[in-house]
Protein backbone atom coordinates (compact mmCIF):
# COMPACT_ATOMS: atom_id res chain seq x y z
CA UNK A 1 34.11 -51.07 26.77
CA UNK A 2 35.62 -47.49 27.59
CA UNK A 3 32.99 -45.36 29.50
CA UNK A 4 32.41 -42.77 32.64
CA UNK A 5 32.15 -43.87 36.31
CA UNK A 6 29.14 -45.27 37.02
CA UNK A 7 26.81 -42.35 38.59
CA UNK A 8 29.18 -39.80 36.31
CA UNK A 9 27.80 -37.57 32.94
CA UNK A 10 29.90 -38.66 29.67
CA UNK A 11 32.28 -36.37 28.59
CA UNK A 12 33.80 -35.77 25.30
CA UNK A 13 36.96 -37.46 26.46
CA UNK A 14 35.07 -40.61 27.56
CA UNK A 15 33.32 -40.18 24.03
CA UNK A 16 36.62 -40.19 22.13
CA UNK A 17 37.77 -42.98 23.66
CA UNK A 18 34.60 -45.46 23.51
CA UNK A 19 34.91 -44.32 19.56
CA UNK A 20 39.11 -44.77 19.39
CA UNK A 21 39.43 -41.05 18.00
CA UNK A 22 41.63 -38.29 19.40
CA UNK A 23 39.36 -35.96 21.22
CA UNK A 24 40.11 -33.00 18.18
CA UNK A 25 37.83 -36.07 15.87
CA UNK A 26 35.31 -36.50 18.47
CA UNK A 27 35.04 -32.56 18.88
CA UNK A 28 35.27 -32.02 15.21
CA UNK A 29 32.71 -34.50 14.10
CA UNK A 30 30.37 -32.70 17.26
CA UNK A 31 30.48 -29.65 16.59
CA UNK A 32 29.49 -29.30 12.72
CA UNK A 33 33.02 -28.54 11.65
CA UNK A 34 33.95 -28.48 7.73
CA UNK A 35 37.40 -29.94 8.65
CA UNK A 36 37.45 -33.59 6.84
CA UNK A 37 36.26 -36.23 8.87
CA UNK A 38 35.76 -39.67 7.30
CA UNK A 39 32.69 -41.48 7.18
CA UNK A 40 33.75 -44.04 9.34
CA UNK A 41 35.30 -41.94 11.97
CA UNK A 42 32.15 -39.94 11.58
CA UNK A 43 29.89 -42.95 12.51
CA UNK A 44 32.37 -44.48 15.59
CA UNK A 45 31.76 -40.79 17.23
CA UNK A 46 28.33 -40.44 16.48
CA UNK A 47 27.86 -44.46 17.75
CA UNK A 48 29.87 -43.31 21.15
CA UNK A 49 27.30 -40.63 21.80
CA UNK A 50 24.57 -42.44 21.25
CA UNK A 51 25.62 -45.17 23.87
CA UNK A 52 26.70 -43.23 26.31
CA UNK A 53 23.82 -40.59 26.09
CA UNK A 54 26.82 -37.72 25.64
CA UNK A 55 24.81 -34.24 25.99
CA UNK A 56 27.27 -31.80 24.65
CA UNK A 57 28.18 -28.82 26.88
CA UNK A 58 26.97 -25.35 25.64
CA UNK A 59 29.74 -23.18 27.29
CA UNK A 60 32.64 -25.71 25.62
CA UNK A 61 31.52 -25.32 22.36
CA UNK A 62 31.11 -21.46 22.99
CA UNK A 63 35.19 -21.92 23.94
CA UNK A 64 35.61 -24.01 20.66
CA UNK A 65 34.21 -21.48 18.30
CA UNK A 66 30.81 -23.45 17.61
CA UNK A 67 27.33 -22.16 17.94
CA UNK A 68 24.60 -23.93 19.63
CA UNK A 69 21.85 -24.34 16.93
CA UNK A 70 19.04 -22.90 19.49
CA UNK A 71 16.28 -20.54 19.59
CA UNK A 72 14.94 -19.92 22.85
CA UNK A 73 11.00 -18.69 23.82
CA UNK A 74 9.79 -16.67 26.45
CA UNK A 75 5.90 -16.49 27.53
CA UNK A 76 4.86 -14.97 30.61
CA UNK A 77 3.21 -18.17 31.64
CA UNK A 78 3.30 -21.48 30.77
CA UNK A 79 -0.26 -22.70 30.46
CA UNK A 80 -1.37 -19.96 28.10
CA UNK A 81 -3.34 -21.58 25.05
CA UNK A 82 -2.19 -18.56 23.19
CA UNK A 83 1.38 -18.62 23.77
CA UNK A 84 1.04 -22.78 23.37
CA UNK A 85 0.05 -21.92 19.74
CA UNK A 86 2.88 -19.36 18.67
CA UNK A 87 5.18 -22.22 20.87
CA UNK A 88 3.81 -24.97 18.27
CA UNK A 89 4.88 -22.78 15.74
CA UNK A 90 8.35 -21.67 16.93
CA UNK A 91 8.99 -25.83 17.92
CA UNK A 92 7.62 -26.63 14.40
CA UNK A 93 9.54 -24.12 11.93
CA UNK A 94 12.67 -24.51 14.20
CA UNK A 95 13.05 -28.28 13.71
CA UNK A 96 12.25 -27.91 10.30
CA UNK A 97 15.55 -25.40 10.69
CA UNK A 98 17.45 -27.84 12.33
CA UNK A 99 17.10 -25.78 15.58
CA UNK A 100 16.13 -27.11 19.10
CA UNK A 101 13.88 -24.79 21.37
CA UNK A 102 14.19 -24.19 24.69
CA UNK A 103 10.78 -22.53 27.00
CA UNK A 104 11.36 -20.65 29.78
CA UNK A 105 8.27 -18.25 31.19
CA UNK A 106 9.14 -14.85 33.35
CA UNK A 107 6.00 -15.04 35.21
CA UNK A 108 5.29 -11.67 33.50
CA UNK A 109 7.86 -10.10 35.78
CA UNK A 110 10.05 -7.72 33.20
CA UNK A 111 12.99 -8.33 36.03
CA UNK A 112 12.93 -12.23 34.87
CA UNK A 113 12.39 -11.16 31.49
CA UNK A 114 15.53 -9.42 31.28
CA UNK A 115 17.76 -12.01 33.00
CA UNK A 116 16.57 -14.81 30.57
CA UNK A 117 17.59 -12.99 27.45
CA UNK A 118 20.49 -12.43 29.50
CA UNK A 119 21.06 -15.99 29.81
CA UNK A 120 20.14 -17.09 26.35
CA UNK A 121 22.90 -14.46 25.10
CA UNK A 122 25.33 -16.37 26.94
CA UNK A 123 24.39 -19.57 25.45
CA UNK A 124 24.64 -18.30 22.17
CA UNK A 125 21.23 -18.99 21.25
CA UNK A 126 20.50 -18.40 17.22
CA UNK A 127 17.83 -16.16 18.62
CA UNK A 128 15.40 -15.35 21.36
CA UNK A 129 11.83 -14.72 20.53
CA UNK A 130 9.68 -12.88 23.40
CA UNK A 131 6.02 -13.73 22.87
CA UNK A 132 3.10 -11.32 24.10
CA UNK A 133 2.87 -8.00 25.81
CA UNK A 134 4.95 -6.71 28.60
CA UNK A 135 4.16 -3.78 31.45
CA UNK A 136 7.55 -1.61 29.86
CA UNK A 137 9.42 1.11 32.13
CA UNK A 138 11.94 3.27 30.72
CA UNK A 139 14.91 1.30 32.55
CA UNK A 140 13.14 -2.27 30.96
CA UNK A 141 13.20 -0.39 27.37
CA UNK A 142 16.77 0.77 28.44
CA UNK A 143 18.27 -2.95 29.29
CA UNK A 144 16.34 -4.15 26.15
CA UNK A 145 17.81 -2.14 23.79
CA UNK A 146 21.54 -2.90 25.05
CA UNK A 147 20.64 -6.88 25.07
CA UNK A 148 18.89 -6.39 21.84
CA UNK A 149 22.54 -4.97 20.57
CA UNK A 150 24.76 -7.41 22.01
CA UNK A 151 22.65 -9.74 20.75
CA UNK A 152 23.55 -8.49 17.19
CA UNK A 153 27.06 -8.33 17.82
CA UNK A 154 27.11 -11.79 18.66
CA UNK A 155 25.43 -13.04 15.42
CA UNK A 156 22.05 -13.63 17.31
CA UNK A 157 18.74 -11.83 16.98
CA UNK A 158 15.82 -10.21 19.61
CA UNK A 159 12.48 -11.20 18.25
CA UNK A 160 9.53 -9.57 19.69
CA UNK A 161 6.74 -11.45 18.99
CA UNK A 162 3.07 -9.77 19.52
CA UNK A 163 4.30 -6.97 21.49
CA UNK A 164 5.87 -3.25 20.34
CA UNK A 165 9.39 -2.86 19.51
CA UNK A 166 11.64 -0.96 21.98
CA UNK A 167 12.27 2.26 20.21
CA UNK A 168 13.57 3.44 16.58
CA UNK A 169 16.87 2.09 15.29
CA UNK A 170 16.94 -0.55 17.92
CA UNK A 171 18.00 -3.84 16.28
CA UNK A 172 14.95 -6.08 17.29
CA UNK A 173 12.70 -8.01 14.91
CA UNK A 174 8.65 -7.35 14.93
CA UNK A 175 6.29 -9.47 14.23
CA UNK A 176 2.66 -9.20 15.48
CA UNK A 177 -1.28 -8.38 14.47
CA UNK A 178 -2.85 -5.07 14.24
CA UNK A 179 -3.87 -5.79 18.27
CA UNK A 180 -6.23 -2.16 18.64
CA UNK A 181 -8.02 -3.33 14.94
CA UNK A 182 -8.67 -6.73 16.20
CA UNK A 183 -10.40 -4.96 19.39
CA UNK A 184 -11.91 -2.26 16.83
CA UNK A 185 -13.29 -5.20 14.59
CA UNK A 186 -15.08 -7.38 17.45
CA UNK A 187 -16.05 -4.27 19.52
CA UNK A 188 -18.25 -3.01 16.30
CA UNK A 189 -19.68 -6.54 15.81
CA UNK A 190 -21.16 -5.92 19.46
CA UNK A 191 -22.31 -2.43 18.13
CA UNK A 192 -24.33 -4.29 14.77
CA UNK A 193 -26.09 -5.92 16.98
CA UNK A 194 -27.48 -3.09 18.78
CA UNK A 195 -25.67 -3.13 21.59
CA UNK A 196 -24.60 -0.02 22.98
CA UNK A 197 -23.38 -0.65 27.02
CA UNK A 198 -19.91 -2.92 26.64
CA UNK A 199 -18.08 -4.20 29.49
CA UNK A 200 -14.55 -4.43 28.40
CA UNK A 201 -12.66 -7.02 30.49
CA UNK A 202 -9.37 -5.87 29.83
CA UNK A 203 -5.95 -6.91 30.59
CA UNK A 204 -3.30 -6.06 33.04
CA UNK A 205 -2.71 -2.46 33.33
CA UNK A 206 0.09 -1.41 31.92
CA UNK A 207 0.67 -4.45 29.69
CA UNK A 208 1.24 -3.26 26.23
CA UNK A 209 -1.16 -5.86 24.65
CA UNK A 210 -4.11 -5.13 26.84
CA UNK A 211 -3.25 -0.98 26.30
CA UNK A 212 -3.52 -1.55 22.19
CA UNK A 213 -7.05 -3.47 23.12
CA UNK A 214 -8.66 -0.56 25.18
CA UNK A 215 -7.55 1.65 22.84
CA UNK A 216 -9.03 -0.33 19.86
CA UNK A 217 -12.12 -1.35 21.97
CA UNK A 218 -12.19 3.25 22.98
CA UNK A 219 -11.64 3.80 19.31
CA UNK A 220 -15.06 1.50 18.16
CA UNK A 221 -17.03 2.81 21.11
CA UNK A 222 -16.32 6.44 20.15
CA UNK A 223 -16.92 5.32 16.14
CA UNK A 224 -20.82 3.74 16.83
CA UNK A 225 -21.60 6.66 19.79
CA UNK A 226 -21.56 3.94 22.06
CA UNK A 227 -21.55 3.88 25.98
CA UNK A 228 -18.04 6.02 26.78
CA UNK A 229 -18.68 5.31 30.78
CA UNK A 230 -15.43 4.81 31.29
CA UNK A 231 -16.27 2.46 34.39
CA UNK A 232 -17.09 -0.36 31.57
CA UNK A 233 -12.95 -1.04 31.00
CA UNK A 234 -12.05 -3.24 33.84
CA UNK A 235 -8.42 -4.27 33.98
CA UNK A 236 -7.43 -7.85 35.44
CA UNK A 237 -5.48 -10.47 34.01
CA UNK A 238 -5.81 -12.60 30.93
CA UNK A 239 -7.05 -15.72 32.58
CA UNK A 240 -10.15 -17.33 33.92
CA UNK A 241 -9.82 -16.80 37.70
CA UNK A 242 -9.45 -12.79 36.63
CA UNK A 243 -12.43 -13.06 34.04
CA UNK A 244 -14.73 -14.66 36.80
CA UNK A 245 -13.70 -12.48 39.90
CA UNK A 246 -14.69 -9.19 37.85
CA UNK A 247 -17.89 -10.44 36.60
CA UNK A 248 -18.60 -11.74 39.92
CA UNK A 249 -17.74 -8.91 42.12
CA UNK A 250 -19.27 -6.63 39.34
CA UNK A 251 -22.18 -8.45 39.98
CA UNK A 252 -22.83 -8.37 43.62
CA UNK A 253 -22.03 -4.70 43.31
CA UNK A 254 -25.25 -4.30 41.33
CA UNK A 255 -27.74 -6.65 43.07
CA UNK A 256 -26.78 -9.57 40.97
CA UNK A 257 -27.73 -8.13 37.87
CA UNK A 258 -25.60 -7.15 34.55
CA UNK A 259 -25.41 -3.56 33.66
CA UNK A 260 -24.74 -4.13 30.45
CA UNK A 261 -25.72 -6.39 27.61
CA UNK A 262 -22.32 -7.24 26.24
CA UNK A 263 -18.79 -8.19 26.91
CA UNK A 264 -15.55 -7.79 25.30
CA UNK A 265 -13.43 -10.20 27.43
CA UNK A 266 -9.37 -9.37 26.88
CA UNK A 267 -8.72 -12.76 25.92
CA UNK A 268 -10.88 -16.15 25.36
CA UNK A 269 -9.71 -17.35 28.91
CA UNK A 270 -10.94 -14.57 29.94
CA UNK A 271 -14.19 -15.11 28.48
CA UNK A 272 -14.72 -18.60 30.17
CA UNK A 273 -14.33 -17.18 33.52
CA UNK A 274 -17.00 -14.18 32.93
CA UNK A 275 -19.32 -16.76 31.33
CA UNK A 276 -18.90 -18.97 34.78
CA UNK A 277 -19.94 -16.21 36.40
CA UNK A 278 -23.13 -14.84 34.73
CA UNK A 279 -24.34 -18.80 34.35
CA UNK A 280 -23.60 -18.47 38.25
CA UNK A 281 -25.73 -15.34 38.42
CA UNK A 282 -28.62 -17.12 36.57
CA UNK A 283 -27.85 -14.84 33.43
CA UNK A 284 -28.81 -16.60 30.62
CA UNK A 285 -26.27 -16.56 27.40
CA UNK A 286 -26.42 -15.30 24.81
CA UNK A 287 -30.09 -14.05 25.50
CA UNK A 288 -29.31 -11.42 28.29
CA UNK A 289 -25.86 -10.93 27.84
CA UNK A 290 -23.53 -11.62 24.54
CA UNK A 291 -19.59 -12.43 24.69
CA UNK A 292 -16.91 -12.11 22.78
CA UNK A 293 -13.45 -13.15 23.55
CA UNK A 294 -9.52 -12.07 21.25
CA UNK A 295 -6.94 -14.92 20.26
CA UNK A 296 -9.59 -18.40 19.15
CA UNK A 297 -7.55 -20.37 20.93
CA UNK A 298 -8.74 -23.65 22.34
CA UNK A 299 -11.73 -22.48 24.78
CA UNK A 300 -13.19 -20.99 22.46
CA UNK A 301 -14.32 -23.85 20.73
CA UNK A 302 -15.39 -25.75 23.55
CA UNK A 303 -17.37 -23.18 25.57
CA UNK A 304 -21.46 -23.16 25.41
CA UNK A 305 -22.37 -21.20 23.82
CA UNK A 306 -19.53 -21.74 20.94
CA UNK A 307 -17.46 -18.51 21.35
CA UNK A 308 -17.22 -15.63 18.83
CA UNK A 309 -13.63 -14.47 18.85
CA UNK A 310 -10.69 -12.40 16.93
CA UNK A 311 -8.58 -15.25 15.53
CA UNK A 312 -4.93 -14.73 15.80
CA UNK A 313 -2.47 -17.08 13.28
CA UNK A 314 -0.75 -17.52 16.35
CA UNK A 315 1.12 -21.01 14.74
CA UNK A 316 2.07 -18.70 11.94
CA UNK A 317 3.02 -15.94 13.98
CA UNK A 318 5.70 -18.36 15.45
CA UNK A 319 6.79 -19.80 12.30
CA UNK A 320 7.16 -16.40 11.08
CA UNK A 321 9.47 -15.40 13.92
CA UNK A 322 11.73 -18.00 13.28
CA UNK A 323 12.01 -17.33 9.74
CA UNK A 324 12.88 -13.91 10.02
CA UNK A 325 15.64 -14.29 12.91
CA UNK A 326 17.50 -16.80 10.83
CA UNK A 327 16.89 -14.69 7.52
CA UNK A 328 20.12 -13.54 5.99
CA UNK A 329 18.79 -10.16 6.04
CA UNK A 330 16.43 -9.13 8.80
CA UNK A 331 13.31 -6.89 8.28
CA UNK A 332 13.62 -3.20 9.49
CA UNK A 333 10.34 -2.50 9.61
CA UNK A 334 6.96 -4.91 11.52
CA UNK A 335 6.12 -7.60 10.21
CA UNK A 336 2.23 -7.36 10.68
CA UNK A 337 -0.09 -10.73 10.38
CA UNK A 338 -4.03 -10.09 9.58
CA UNK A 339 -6.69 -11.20 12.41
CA UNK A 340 -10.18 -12.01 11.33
CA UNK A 341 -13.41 -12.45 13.52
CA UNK A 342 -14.44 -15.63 13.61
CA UNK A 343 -18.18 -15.83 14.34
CA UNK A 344 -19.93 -18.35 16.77
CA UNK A 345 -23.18 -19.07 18.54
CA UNK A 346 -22.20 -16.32 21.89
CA UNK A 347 -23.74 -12.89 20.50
CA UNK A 348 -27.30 -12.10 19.46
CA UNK A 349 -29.09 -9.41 20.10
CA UNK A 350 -29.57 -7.12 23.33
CA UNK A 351 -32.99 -8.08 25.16
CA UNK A 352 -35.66 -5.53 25.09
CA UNK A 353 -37.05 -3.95 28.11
């Protein structure tokens, strides 16, 4: 039996020869070309690999003329119940493509960002899907745009999944949710209620998803002649540790008592923290203060009280983004994806003095 030095990766050659093809076959029958192979040269290759656990190298079929079937994510984090869900969906619609996926997170650092489209250019990657909002500068939208381009030109495709596109006539697919309605939507829920003072626990500042929140969270306040004290948008992050520390810190700053009756928390992470907090406090929930989180992802259907939230198809989102990259004909204009509120057991109304 023909194989590599022990402690040494397989290589084509070594696959060739465990099968008894020239390497052209072995290449042939690996790469997906429509040159005639037969059956049973076919099956010796495809036996070799298999025994020898080949992994075929991306940048030699790059030199061959062969594409990678790939299509790479990037989050900004990798434990993100959100960006798990559009993930499922990319991984799902993807295999059902034929495609593998690759993950890779920036960290939310636009610097990494950049350098892993970067990457996935160079590995020929069918496309590369970006998932959730960025903090943008003009040299960010700048690099985009030219990676969004070469992209292009190389037969791949920029997806920009939940997040703005980078400027008119740039060649990047949309897809997302109508992020400030979503905000609008659960924002006058609070209002029915009869609650008037909203602490909005927004985002990063900066990041485009937690902008198009505030502004549909402003939008809803101004709508219902609700509190405008603009001291009730706090920016942080969207995760617990940031949703706790504000609420917290908010707290002690007013002698352990909320000043409001309601939250908006930028995401249902978010929301978990700040509900740590008030139960921390003593604040009873729902009764003194009501909650509502953005995305129904998995906390929200675990937390006591059972959290109202804006549901996002975020498995659909990813399918969605997959389908359109490998579309003959790509969209020119967003593809936009409805949100609805999904209603739990965390709002009631305000107590009375």
């Amino acid at each position: 039996m023909t194989g590599p030095a022990p402690g040494k990766r397989a290589t084509i050659r070594d696959v060739a020869a465990r099968a008894g093809v020239s390497v052209a076959t072995a290449s042939r029958v690996l790469s997906g070309s429509d040159y005639p192979v037969t059956g049973r040269m076919r099956g010796k290759v495809l036996r070799a690999v298999d025994e020898l656990d080949y992994v075929a190298n991306a940048h030699a079929r790059a030199l061959s003329g062969s594409r990678p079937k790939l299509i790479a994510m990037v989050g900004a984090t990798m434990n993100s119940p959100f960006y798990a869900d559009i993930a499922q969906g990319v991984a799902s619609e993807a295999a059902a493509q034929d495609r593998l996926c690759m993950y890779a997170s920036s960290q939310g650092d636009a610097e990494s960002e950049l350098a892993i489209v970067s990457l996935m250019r160079q590995q020929q990657a069918d496309a590369v899907i970006l998932m959730g909002g960025v903090v943008p500068t003009e040299e960010y939208d700048r690099r985009m745009a030219k990676y969004a381009a070469n992209l292009t030109a190389a037969g791949s495709r920029l997806v920009l999944c939940g997040r703005p596109g980078i400027g008119p006539g740039q060649p990047a697919i949309v897809v997302g949710y109508d992020n400030a309605e979503g905000a609008a939507a659960i924002t006058s829920h609070l209002a029915s209620y009869g609650h008037r003072r909203i602490l909005h626990l927004a985002g990063a500042s900066g990041n485009t998803t937690a902008a198009e929140r505030v502004d549909g969270y402003r939008s809803a306040v101004r709508r219902h002649g609700l509190d405008p004290d603009p001291g009730l948008v706090v920016h942080g992050g969207f995760n617990r540790e940031s949703g706790h520390r504000n609420v917290a810190e908010r707290l002690r700053a007013n002698g352990g008592r909320p000043d409001y009756t309601a939250i908006f928390a930028a995401d249902d992470s978010v929301a978990s923290g700040a509900m740590r907090a008030l139960r921390e406090a003593g604040v009873s929930l729902p009764a003194e203060v009501s909650i509502v989180g953005y995305n129904d992802s998995i906390p929200a259907k675990d937390l006591s009280p059972l959290l109202t939230t804006v549901h996002i198809p975020a498995d659909e989102l990813g399918r969605t983004a997959v389908r359109l990259a490998l579309a003959p004909v790509p969209p020119t204009e967003p593809v936009l994806l409805g949100t609805h509120i999904v209603v739990r057991d965390s709002v009631t109304h305000p107590p009375t003095v």
